[in-house]
C-alpha atoms as a PDB file:
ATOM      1  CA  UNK A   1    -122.587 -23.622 -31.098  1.00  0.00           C
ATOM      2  CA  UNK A   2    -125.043 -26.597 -31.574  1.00  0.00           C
ATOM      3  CA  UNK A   3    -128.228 -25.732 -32.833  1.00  0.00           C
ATOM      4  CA  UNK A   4    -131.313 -28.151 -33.874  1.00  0.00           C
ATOM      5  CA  UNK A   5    -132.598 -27.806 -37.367  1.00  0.00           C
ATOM      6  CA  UNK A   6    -135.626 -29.428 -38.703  1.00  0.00           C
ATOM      7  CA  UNK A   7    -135.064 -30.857 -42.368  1.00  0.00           C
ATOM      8  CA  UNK A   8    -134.764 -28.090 -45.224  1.00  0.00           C
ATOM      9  CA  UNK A   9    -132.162 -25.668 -46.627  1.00  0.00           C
ATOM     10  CA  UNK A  10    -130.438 -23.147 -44.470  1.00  0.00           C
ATOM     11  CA  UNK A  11    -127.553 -20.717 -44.872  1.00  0.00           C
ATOM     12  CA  UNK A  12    -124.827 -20.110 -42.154  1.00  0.00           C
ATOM     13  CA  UNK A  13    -123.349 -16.848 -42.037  1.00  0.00           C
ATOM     14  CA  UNK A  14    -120.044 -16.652 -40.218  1.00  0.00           C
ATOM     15  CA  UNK A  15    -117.982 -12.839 -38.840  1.00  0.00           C
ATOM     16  CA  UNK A  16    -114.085 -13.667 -37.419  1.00  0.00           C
ATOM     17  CA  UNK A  17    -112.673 -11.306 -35.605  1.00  0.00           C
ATOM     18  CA  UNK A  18    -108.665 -10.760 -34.940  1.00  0.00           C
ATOM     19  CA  UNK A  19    -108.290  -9.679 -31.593  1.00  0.00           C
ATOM     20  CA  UNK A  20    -104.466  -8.695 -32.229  1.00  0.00           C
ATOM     21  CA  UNK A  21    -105.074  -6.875 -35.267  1.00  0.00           C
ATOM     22  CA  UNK A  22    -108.853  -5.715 -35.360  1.00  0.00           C
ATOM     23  CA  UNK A  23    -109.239  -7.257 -39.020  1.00  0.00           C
ATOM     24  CA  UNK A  24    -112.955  -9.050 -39.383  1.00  0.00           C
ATOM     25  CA  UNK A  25    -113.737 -11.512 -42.105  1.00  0.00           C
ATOM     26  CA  UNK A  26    -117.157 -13.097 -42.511  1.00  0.00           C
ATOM     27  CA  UNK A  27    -118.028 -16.658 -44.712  1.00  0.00           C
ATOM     28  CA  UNK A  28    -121.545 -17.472 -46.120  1.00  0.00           C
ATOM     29  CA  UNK A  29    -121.930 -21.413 -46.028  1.00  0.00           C
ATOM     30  CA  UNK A  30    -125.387 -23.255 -47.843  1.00  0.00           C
ATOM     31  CA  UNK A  31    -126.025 -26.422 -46.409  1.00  0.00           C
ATOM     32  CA  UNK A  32    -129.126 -28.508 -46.289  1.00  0.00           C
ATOM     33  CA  UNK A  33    -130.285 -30.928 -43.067  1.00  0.00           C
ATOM     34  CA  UNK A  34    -131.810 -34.406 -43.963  1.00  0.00           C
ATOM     35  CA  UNK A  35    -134.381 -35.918 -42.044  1.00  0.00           C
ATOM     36  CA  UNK A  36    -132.092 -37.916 -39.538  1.00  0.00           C
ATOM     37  CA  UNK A  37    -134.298 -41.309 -40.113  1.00  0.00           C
ATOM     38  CA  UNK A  38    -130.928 -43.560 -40.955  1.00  0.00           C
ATOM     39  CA  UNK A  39    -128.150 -44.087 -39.572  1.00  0.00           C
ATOM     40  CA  UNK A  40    -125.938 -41.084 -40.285  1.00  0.00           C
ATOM     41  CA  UNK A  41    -122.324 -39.417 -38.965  1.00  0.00           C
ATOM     42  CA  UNK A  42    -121.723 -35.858 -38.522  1.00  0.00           C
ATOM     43  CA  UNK A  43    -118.648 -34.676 -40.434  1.00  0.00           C
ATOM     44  CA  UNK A  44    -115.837 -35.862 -38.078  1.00  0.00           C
ATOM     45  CA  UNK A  45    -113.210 -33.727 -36.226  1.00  0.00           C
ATOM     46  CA  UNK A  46    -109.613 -34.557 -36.924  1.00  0.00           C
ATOM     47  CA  UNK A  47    -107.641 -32.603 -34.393  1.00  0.00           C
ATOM     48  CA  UNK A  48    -103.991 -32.876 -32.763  1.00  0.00           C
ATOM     49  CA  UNK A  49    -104.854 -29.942 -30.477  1.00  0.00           C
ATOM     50  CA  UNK A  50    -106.366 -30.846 -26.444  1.00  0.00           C
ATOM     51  CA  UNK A  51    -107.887 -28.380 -23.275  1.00  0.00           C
ATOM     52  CA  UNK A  52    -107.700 -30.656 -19.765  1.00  0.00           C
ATOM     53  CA  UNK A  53    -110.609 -31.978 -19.060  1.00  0.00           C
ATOM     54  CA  UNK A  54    -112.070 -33.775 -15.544  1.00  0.00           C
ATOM     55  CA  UNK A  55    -109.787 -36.891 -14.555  1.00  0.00           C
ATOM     56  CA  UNK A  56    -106.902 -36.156 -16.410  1.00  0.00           C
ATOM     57  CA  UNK A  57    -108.695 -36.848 -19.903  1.00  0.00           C
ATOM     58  CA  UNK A  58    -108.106 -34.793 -22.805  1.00  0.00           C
ATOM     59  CA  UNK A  59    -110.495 -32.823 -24.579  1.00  0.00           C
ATOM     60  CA  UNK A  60    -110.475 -32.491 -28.604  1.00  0.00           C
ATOM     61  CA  UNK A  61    -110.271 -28.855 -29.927  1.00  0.00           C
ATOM     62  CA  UNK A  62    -111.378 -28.277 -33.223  1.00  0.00           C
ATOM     63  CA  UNK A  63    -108.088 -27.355 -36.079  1.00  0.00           C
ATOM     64  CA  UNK A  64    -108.763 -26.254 -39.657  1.00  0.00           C
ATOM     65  CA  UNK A  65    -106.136 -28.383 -41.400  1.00  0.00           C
ATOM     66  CA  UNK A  66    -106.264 -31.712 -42.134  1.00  0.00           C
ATOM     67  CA  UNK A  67    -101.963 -31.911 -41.935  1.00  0.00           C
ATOM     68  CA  UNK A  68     -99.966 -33.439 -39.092  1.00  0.00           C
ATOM     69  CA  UNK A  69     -96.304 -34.003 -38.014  1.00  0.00           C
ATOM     70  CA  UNK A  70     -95.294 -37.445 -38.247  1.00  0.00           C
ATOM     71  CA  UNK A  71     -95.814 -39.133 -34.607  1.00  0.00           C
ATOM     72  CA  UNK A  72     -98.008 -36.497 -33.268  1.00  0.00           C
ATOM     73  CA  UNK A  73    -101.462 -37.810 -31.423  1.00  0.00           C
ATOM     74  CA  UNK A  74    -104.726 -36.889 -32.998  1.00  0.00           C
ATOM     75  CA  UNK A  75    -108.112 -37.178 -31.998  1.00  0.00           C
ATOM     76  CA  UNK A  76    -111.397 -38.279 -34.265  1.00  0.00           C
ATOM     77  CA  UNK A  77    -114.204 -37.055 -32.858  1.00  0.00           C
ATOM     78  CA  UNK A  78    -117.883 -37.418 -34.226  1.00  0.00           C
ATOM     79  CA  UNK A  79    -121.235 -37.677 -33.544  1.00  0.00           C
ATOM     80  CA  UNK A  80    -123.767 -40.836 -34.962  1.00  0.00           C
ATOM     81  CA  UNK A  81    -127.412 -39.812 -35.527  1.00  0.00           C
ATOM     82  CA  UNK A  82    -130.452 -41.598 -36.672  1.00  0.00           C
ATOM     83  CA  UNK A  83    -129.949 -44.927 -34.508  1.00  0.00           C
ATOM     84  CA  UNK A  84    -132.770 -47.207 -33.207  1.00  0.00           C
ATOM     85  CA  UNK A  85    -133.950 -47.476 -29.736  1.00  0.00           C
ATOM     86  CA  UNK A  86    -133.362 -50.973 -28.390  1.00  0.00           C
ATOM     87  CA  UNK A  87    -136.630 -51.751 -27.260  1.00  0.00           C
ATOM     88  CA  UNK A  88    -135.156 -53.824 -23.882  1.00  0.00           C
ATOM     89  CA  UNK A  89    -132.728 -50.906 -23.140  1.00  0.00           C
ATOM     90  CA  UNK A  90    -134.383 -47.513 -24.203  1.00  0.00           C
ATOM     91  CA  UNK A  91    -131.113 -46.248 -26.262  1.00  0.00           C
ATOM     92  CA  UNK A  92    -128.944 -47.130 -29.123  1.00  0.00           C
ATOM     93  CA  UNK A  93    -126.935 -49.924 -29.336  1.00  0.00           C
ATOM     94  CA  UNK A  94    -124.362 -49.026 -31.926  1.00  0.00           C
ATOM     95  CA  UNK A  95    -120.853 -50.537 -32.548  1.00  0.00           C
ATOM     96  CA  UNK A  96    -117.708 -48.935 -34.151  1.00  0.00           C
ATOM     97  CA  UNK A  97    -114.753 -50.441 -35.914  1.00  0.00           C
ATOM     98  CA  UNK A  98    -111.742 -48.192 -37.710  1.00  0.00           C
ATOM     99  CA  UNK A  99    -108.447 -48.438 -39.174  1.00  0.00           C
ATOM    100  CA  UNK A 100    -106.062 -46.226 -40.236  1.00  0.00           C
ATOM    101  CA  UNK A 101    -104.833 -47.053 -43.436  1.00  0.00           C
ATOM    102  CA  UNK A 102    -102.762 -45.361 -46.512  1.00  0.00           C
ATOM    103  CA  UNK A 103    -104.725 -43.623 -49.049  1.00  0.00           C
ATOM    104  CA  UNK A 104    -103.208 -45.601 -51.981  1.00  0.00           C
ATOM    105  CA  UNK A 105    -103.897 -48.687 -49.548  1.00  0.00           C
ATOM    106  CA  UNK A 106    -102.362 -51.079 -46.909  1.00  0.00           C
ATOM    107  CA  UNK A 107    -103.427 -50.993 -43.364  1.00  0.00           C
ATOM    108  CA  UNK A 108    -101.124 -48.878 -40.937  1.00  0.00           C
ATOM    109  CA  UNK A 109    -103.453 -50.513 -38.019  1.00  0.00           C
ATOM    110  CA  UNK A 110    -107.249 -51.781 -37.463  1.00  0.00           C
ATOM    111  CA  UNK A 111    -109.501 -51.879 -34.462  1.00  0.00           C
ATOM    112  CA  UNK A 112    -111.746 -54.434 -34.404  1.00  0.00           C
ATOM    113  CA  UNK A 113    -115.869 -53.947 -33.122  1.00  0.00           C
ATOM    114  CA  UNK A 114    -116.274 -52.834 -30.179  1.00  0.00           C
ATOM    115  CA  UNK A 115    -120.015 -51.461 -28.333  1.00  0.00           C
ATOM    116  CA  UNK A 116    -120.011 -47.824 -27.773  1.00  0.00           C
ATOM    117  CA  UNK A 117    -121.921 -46.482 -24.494  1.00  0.00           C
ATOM    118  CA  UNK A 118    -124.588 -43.477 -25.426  1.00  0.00           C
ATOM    119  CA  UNK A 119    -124.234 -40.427 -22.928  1.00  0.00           C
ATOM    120  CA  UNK A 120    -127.140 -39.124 -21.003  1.00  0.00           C
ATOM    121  CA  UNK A 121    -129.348 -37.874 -23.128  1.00  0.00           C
ATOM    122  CA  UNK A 122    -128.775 -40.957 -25.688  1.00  0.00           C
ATOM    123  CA  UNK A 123    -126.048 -39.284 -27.882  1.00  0.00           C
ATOM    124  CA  UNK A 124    -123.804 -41.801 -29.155  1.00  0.00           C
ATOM    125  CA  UNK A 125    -120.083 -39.428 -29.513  1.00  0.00           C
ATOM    126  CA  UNK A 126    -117.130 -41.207 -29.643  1.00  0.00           C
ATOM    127  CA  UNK A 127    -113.668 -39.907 -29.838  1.00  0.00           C
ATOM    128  CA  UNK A 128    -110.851 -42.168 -31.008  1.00  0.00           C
ATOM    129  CA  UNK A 129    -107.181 -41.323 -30.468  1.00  0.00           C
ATOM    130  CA  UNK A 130    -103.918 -42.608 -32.540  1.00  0.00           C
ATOM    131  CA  UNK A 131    -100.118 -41.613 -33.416  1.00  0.00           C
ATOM    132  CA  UNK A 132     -99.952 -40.959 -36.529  1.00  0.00           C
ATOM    133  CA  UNK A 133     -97.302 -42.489 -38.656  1.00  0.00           C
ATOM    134  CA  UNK A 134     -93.566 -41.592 -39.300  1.00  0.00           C
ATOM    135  CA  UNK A 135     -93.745 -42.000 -42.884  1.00  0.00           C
ATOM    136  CA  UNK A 136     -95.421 -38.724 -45.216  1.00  0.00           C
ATOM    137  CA  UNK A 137     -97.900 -38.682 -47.423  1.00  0.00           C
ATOM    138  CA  UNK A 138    -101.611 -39.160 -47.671  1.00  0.00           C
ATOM    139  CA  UNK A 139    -104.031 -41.249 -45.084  1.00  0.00           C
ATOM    140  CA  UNK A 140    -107.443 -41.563 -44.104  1.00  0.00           C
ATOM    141  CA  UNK A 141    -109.032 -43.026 -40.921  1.00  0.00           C
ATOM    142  CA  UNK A 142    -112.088 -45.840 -42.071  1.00  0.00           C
ATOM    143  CA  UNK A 143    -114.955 -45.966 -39.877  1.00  0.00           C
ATOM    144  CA  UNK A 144    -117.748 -48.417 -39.603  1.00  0.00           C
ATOM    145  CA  UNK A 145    -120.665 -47.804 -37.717  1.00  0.00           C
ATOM    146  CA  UNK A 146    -123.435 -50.711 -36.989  1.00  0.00           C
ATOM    147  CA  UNK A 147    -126.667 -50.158 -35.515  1.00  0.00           C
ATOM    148  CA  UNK A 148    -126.972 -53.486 -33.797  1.00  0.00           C
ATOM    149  CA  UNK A 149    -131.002 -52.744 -33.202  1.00  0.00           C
ATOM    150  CA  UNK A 150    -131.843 -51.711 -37.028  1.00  0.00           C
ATOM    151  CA  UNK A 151    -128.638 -53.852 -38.424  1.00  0.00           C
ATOM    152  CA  UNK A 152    -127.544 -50.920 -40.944  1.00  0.00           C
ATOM    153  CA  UNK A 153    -123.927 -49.932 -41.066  1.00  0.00           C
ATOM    154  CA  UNK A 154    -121.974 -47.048 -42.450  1.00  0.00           C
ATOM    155  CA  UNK A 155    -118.554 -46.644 -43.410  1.00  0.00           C
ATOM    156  CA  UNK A 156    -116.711 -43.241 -43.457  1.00  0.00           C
ATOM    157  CA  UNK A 157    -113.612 -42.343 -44.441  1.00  0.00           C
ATOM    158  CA  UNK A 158    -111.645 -39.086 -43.319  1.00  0.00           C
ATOM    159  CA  UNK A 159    -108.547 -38.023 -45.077  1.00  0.00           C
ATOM    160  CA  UNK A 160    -105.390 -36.612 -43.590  1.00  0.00           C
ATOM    161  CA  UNK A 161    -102.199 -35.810 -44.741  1.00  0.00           C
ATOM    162  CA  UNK A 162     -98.499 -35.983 -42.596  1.00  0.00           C
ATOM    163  CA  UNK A 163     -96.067 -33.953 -43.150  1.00  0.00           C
ATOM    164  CA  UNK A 164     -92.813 -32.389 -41.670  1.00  0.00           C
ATOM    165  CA  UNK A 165     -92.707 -28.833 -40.413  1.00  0.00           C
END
């Protein structure tokens, strides 16, 4: 669920139940929401699990790992908040770059700038696909975010780790 929070300190309270088994487990998370004023990414999906979606798209489903077989296709999917109107268009114009690279360095690949199109109700929500590589070990996806109308950009970086199963 999505919920809208004005800015302040709030605590999450979580209850999982096993339908197989009957066993319930709950989780208590603190968390505090900023005043969404700059430019600003929720915390990005990595996923390598899809549902069918309209015209043969995929649609990201949520994982709680952050491992991956080597080759497999995964999804980054996020959300970018706190972007300027363009005054001559009404929404955001924001741009996105990434590359996936190795964590101790060295590019695997790089996507240069490119203008991302805000839904219908002026949320800007990308989702970026790519193979992951052969070779193990640690990675992270870079992202760079520019608000063309307020000229701020963010970079984020998401680690992930391949391995064989």
């Amino acid at each position: 669920r999505e919920f809208a929070l004005a800015p302040g300190r709030y605590q999450a309270r979580l209850l999982v139940k096993d339908q197989q088994t009957g066993l319930m487990g709950s989780v208590r998370h603190e968390f505090e929401v900023t005043p969404s004023q700059t430019l600003q990414v929720k915390t990005p999906i990595l996923t390598d699990s899809f549902q069918a979606a309209e015209a043969g798209q995929r649609r990201p489903i949520p994982v709680a790992h952050r491992t991956f077989a080597p080759g497999a296709t995964i999804a980054c999917a996020f959300s970018i908040l706190g972007t300027a109107p363009d005054p001559t268009r009404g929404g955001p114009r924001v741009s996105l770059a990434y590359r996936l690279r190795r964590a101790e360095g060295g590019d695997v690949m790089a996507s240069p700038a490119r203008p991302l199109t805000a839904g219908p109700r002026g949320h800007v929500t990308p989702v970026i696909f790519l193979k992951v590589p052969d070779a193990e070990g640690p990675y992270e996806i870079d992202l760079t975010i520019r608000d063309e109308v307020a000229t701020t950009t963010l970079e984020v970086a998401e680690p992930f780790t391949v391995v064989r199963p």
